[in-house]
PDB file of N, CA and C in Angstrom:
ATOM      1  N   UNK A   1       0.853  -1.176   0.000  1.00  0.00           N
ATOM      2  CA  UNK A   1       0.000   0.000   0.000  1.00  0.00           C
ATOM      3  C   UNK A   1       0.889   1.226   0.000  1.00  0.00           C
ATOM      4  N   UNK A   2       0.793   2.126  -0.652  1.00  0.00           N
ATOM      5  CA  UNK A   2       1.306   3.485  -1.128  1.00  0.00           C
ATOM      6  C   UNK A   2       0.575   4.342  -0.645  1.00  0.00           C
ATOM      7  N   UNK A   3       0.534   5.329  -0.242  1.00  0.00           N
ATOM      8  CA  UNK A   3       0.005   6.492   0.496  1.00  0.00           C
ATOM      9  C   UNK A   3       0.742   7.838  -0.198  1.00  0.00           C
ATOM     10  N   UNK A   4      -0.058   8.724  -0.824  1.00  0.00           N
ATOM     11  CA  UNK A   4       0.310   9.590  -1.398  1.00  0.00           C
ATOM     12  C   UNK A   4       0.404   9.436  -3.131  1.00  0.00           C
ATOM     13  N   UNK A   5       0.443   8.629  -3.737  1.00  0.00           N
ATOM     14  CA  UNK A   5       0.531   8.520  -4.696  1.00  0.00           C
ATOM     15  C   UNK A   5      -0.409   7.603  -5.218  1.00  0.00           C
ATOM     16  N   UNK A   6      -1.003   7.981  -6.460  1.00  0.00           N
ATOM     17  CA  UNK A   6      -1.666   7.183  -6.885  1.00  0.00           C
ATOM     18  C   UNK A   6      -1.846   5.238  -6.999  1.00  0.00           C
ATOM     19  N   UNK A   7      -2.732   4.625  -6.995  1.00  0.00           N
ATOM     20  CA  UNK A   7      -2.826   2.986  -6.732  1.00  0.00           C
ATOM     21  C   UNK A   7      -1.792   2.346  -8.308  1.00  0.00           C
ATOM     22  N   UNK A   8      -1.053   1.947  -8.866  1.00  0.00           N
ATOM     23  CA  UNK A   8      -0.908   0.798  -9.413  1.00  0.00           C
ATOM     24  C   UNK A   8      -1.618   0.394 -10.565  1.00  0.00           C
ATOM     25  N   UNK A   9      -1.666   0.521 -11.511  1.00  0.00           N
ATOM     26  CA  UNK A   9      -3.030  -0.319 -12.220  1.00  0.00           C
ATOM     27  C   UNK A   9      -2.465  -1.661 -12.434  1.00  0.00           C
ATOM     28  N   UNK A  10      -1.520  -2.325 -12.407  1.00  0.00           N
ATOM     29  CA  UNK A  10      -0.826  -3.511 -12.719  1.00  0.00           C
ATOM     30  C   UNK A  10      -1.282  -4.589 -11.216  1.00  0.00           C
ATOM     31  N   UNK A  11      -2.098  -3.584 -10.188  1.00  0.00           N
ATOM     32  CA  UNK A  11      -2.034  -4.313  -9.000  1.00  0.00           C
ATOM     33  C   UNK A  11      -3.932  -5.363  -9.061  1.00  0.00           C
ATOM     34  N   UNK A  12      -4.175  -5.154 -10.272  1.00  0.00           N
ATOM     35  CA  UNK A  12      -5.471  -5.547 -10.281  1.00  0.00           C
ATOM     36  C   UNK A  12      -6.443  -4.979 -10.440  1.00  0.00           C
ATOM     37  N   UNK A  13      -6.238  -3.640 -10.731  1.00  0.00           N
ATOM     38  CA  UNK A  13      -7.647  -2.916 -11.019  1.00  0.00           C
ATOM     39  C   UNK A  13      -8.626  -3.463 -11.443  1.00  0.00           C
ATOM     40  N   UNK A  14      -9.783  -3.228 -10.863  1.00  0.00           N
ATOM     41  CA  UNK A  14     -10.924  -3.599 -11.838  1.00  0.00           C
ATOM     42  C   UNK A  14     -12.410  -3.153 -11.590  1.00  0.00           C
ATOM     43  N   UNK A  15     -12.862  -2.780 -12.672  1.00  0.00           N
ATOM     44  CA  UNK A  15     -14.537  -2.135 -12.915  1.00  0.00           C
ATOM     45  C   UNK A  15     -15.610  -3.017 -12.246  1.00  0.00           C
ATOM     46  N   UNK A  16     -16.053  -2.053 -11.579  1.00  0.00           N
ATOM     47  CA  UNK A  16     -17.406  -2.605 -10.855  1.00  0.00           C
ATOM     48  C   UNK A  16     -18.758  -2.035 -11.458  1.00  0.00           C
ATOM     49  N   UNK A  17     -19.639  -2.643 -11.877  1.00  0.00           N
ATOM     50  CA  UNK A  17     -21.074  -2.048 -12.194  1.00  0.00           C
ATOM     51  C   UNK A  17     -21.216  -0.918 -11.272  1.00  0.00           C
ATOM     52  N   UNK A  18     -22.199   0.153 -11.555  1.00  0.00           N
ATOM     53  CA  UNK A  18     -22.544   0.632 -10.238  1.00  0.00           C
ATOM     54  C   UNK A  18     -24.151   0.407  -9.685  1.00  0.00           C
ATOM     55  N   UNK A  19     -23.956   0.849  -8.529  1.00  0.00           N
ATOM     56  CA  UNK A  19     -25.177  -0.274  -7.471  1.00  0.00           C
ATOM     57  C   UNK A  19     -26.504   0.109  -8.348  1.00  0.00           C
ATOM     58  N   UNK A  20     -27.392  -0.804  -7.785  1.00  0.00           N
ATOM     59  CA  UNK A  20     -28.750  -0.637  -8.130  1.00  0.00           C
ATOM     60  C   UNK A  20     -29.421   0.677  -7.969  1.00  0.00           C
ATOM     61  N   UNK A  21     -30.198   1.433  -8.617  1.00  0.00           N
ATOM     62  CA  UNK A  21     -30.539   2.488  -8.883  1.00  0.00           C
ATOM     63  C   UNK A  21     -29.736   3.280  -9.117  1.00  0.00           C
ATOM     64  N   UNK A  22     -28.419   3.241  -9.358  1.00  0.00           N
ATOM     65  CA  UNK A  22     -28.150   4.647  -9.489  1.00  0.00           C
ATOM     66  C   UNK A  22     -28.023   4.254 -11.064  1.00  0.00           C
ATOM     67  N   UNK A  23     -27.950   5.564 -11.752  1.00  0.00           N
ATOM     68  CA  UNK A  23     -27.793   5.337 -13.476  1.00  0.00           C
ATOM     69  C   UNK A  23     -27.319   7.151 -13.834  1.00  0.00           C
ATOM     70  N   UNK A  24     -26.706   6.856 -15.442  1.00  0.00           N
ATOM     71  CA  UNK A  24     -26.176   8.275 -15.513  1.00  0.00           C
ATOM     72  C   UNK A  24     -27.403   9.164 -15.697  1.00  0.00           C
ATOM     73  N   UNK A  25     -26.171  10.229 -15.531  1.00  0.00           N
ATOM     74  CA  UNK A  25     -27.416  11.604 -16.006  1.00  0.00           C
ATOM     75  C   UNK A  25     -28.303  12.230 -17.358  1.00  0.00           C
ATOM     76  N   UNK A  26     -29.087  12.532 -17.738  1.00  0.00           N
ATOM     77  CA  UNK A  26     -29.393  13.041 -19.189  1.00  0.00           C
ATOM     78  C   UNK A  26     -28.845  13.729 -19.293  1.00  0.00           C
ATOM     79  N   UNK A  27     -27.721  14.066 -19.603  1.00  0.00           N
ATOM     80  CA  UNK A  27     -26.697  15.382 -20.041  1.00  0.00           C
ATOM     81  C   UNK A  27     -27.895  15.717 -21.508  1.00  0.00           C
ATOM     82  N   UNK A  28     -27.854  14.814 -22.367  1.00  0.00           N
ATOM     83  CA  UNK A  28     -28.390  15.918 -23.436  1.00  0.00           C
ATOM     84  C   UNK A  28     -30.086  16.175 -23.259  1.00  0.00           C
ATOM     85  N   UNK A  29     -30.717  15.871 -22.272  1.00  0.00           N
ATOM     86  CA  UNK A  29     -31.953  16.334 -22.231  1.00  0.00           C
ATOM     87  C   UNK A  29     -33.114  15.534 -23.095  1.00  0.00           C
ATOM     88  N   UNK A  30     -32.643  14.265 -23.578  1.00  0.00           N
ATOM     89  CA  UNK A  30     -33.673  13.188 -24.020  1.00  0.00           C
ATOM     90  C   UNK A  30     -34.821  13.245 -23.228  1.00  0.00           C
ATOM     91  N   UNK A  31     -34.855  13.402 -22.048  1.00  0.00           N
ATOM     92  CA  UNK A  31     -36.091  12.928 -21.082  1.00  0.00           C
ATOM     93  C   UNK A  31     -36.456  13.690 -20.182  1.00  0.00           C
ATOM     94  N   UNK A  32     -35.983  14.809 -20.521  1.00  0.00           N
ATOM     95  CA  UNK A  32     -36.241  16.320 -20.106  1.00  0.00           C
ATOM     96  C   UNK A  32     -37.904  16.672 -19.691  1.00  0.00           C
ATOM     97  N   UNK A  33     -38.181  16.385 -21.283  1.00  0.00           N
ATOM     98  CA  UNK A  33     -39.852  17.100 -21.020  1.00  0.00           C
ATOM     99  C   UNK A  33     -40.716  15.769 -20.063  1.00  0.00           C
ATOM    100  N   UNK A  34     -40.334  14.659 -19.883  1.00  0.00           N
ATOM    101  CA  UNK A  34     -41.123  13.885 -19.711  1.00  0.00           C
ATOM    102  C   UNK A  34     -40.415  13.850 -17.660  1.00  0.00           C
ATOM    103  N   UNK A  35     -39.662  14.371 -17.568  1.00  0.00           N
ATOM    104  CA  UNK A  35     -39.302  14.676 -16.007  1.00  0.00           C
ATOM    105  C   UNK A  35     -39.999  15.780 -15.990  1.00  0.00           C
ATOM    106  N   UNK A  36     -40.138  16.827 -16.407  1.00  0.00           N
ATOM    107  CA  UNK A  36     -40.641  18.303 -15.900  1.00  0.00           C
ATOM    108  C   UNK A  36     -42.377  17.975 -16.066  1.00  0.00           C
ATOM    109  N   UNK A  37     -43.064  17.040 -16.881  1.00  0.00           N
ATOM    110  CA  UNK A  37     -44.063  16.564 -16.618  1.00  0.00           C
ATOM    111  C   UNK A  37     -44.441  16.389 -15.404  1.00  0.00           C
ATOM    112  N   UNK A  38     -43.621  15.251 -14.788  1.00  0.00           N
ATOM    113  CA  UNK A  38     -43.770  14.566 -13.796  1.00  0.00           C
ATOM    114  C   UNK A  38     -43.515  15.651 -12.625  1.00  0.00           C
ATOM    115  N   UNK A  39     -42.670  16.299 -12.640  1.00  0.00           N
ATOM    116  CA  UNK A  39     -42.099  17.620 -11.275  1.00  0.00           C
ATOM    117  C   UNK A  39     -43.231  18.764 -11.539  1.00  0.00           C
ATOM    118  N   UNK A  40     -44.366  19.094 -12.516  1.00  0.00           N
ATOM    119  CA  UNK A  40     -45.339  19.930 -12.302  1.00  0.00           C
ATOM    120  C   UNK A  40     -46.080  18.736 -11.823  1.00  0.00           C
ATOM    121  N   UNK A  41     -46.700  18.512 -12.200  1.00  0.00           N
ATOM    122  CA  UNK A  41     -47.636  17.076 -11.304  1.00  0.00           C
ATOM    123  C   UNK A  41     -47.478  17.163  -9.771  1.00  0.00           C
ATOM    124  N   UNK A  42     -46.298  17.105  -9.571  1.00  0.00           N
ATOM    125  CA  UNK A  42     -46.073  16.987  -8.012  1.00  0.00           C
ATOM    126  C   UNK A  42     -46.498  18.297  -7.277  1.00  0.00           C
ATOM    127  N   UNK A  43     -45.599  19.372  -8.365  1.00  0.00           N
ATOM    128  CA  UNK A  43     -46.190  20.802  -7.672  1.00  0.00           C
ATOM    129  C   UNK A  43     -47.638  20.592  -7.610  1.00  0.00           C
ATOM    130  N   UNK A  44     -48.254  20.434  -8.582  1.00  0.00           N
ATOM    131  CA  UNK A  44     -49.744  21.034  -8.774  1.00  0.00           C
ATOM    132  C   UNK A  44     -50.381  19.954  -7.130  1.00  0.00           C
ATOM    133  N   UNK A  45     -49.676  19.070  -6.862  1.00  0.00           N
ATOM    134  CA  UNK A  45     -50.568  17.836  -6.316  1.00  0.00           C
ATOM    135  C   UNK A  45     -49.366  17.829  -5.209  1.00  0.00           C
ATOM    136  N   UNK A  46     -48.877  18.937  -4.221  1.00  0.00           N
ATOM    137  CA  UNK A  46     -48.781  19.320  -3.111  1.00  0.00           C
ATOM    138  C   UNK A  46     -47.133  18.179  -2.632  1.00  0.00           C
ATOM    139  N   UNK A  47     -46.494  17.224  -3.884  1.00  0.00           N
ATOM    140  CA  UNK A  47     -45.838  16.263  -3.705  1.00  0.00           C
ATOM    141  C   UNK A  47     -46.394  15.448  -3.435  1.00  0.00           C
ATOM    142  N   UNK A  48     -47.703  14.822  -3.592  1.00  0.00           N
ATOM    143  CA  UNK A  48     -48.290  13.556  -3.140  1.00  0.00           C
ATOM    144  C   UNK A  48     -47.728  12.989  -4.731  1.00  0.00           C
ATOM    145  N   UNK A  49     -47.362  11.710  -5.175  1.00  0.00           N
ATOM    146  CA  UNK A  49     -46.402  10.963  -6.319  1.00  0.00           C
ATOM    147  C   UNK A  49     -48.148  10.325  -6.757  1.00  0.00           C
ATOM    148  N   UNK A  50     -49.231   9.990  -5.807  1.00  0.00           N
ATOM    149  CA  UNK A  50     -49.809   8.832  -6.790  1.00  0.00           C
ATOM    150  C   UNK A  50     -50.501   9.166  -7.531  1.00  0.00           C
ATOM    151  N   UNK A  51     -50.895  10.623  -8.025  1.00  0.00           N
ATOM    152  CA  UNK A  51     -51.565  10.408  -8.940  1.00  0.00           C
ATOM    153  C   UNK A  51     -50.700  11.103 -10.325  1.00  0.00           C
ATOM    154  N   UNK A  52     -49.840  11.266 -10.162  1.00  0.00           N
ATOM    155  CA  UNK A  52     -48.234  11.190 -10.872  1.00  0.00           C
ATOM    156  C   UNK A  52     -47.981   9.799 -11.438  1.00  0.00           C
ATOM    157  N   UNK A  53     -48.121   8.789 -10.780  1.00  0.00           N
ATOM    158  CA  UNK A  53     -47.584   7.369 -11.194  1.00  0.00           C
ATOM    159  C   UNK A  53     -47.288   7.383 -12.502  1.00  0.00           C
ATOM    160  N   UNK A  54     -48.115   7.832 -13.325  1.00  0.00           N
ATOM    161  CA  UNK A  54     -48.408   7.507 -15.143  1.00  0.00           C
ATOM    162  C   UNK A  54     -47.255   7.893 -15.619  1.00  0.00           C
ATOM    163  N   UNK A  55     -47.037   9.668 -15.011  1.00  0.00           N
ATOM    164  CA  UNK A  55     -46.255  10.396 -15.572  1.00  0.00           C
ATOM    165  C   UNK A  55     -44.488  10.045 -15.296  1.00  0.00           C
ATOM    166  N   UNK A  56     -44.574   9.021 -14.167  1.00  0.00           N
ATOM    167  CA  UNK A  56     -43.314   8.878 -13.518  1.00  0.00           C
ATOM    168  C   UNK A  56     -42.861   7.346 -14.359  1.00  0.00           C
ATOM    169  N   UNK A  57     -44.254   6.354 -14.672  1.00  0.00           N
ATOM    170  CA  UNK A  57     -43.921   5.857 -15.764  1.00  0.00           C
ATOM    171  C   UNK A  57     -43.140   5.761 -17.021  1.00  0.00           C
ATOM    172  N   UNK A  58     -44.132   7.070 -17.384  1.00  0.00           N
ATOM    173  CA  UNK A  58     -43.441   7.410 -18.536  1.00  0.00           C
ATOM    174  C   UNK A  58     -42.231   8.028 -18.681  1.00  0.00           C
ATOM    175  N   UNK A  59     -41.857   8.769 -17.475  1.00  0.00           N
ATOM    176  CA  UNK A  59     -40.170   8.920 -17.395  1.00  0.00           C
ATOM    177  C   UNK A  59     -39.403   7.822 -17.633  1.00  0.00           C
ATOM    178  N   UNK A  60     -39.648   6.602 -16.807  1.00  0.00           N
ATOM    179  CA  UNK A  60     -38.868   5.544 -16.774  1.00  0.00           C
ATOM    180  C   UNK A  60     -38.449   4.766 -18.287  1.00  0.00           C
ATOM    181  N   UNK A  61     -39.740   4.726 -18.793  1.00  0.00           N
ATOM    182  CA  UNK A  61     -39.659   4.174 -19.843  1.00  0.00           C
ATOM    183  C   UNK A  61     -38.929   4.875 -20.894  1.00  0.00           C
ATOM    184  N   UNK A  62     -38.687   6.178 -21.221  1.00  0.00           N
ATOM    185  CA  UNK A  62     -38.300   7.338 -21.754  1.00  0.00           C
ATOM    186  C   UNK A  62     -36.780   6.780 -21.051  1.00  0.00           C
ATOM    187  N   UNK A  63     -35.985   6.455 -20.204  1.00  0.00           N
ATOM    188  CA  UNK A  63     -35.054   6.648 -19.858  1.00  0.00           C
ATOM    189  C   UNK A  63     -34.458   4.956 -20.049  1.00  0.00           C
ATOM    190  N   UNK A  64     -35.605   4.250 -19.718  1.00  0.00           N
ATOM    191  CA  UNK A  64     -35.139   2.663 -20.513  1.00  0.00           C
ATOM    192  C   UNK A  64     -35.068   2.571 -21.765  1.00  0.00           C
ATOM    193  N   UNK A  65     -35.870   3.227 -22.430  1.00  0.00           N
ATOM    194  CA  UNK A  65     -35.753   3.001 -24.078  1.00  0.00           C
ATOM    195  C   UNK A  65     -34.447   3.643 -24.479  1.00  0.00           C
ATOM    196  N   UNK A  66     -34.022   4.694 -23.893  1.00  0.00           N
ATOM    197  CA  UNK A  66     -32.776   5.436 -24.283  1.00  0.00           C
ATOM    198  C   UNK A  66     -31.319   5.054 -23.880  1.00  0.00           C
ATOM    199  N   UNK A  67     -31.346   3.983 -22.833  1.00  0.00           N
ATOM    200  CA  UNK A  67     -30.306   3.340 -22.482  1.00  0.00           C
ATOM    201  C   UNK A  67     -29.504   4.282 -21.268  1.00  0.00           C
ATOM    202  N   UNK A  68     -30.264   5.143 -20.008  1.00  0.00           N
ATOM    203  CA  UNK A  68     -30.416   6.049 -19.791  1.00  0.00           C
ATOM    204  C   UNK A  68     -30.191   4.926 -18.516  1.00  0.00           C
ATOM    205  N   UNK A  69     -30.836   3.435 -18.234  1.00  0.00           N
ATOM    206  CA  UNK A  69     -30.724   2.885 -17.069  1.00  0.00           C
ATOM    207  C   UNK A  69     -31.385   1.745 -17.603  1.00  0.00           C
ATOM    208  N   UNK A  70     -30.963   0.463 -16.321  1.00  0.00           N
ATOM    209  CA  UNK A  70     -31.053  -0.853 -17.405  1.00  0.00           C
ATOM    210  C   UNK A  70     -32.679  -1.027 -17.332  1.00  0.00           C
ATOM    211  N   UNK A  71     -33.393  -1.875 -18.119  1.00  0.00           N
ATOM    212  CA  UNK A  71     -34.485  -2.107 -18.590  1.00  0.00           C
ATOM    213  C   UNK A  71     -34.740  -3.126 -17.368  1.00  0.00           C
ATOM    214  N   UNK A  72     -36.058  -3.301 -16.861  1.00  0.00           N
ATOM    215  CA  UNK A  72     -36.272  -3.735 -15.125  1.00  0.00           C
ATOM    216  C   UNK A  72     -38.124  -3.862 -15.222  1.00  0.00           C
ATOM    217  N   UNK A  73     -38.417  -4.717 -15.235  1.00  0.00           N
ATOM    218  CA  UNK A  73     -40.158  -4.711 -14.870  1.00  0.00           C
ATOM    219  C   UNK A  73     -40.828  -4.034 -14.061  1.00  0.00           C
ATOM    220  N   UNK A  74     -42.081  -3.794 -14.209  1.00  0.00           N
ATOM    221  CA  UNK A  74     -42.942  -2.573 -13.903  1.00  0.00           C
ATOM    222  C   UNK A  74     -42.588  -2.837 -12.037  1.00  0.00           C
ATOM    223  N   UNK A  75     -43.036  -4.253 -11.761  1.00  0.00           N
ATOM    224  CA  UNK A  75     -43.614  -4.532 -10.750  1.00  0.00           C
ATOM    225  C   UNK A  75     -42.326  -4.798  -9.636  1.00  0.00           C
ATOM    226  N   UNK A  76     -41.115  -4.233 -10.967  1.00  0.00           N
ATOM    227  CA  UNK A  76     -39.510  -4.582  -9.856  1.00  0.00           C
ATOM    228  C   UNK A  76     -39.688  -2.811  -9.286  1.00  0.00           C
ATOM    229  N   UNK A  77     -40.148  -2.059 -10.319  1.00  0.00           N
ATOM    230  CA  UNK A  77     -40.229  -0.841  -9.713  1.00  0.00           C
ATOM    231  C   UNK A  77     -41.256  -0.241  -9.715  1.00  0.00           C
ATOM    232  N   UNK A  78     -42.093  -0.590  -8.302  1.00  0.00           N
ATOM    233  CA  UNK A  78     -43.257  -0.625  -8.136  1.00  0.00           C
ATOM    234  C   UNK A  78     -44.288   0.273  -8.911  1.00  0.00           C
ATOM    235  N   UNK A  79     -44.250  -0.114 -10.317  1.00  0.00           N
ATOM    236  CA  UNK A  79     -45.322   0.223 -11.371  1.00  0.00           C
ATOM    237  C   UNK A  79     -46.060  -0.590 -11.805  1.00  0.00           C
ATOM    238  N   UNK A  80     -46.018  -1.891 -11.405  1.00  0.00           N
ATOM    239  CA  UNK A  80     -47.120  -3.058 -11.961  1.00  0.00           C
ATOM    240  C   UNK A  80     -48.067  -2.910 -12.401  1.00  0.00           C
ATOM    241  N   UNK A  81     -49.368  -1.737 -11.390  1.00  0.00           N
ATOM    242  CA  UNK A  81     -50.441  -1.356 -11.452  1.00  0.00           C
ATOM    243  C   UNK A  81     -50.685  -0.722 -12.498  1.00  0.00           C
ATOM    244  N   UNK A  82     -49.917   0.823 -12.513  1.00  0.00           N
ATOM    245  CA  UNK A  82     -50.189   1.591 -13.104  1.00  0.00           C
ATOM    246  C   UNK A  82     -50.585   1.749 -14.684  1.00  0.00           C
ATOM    247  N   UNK A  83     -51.753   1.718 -15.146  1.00  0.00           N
ATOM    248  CA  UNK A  83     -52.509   2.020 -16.489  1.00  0.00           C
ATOM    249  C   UNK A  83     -52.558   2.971 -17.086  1.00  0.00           C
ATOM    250  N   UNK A  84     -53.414   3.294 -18.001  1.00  0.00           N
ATOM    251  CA  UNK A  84     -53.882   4.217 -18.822  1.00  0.00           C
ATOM    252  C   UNK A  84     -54.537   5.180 -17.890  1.00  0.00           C
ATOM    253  N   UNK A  85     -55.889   4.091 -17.003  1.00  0.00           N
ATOM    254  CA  UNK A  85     -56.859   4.504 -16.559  1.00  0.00           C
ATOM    255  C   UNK A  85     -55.912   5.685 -15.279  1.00  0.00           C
ATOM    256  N   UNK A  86     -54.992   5.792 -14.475  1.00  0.00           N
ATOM    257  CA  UNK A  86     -54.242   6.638 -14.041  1.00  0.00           C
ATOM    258  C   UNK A  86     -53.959   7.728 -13.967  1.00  0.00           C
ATOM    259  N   UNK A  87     -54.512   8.211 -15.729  1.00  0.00           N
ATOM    260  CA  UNK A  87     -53.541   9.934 -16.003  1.00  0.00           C
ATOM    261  C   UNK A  87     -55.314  10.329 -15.779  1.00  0.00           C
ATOM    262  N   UNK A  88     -56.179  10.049 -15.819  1.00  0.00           N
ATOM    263  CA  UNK A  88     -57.457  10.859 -15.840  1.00  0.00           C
ATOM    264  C   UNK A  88     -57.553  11.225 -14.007  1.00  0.00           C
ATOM    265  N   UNK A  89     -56.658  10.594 -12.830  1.00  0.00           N
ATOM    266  CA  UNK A  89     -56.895  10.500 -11.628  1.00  0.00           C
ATOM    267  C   UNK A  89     -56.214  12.126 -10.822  1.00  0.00           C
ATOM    268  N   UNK A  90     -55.464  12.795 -11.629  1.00  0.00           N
ATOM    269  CA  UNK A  90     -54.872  13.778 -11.105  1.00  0.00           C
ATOM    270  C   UNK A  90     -56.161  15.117 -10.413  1.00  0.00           C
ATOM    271  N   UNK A  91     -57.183  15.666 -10.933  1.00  0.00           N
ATOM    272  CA  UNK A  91     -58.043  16.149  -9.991  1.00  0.00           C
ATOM    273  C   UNK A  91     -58.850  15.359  -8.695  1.00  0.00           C
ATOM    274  N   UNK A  92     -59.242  14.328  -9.252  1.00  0.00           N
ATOM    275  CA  UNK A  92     -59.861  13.792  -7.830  1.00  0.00           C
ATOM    276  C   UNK A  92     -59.320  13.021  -6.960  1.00  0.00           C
ATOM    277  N   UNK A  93     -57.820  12.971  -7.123  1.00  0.00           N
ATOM    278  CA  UNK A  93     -56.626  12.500  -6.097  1.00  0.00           C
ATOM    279  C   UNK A  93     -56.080  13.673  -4.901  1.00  0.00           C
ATOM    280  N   UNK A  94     -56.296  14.709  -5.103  1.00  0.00           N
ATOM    281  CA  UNK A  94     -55.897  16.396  -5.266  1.00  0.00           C
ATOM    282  C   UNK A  94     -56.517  16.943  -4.281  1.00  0.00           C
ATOM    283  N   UNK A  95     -56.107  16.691  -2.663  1.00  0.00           N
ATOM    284  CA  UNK A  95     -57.024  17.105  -1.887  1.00  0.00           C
ATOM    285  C   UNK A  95     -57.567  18.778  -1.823  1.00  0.00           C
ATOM    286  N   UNK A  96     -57.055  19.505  -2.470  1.00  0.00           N
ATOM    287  CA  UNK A  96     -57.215  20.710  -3.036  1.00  0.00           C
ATOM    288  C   UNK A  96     -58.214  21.286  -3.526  1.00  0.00           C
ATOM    289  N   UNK A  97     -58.467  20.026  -4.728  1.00  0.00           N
ATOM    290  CA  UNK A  97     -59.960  19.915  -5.246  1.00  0.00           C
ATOM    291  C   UNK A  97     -60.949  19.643  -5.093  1.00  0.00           C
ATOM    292  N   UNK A  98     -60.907  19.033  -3.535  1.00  0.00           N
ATOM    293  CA  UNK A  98     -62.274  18.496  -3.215  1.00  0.00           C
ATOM    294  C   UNK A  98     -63.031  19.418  -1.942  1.00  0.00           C
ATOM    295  N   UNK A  99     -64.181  19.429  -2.465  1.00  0.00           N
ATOM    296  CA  UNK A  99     -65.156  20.599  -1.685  1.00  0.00           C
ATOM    297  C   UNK A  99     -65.227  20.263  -0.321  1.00  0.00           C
ATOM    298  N   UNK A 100     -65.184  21.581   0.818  1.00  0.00           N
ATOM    299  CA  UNK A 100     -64.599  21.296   2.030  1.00  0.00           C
ATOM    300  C   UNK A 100     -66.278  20.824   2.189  1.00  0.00           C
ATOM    301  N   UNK A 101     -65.747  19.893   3.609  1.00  0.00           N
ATOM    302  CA  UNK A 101     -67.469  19.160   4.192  1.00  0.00           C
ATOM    303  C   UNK A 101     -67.248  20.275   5.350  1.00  0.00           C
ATOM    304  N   UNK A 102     -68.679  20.357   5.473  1.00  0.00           N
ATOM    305  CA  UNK A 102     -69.324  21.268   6.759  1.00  0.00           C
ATOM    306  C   UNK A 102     -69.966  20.377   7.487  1.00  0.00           C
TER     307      UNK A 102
END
């Protein structure tokens, strides 16, 4: 072991995947509009994610198709559920929107 100077590469270096979830960044902005989707959603809906799901979907997929992070089933990242029927849920998920009871 050397201290101060750089490691050796002759001593064995070697590449490790990196851990689960993490993946690179969109430097060029492929999946841009389909994140800022998803981050108004949240504004509009106080940060509550579920009635976002669709939109957070469709990030993922936008970022699997692009090679953005490895390709992984709905239900490994808890999207199993999530449908079509989903994107119509953003007002009446929205405690905002619903008329106060007296």
């Amino acid at each position: 072991m050397s201290f101060g100077r750089p490691p050796s590469l002759s001593g064995g270096f070697s590449v490790s995947p990196p851990d689960r979830g993490s993946f690179p960044l969109d430097h060029y902005g492929e999946c841009k509009q389909y994140m800022q989707g998803y981050l108004d959603c949240l504004r509009k809906n106080t940060n509550n994610s579920t009635p976002c799901r669709h939109l957070n979907k469709e990030y993922l997929e936008c970022r699997m198709a692009r090679g953005l992070m490895d390709r992984d089933e709905w239900k490994n990242l808890g999207l199993g559920n999530v449908g079509a029927s989903d994107s119509n849920t953003v007002a009446k998920d929205n405690p905002k929107d619903r008329p106060n009871a007296v």
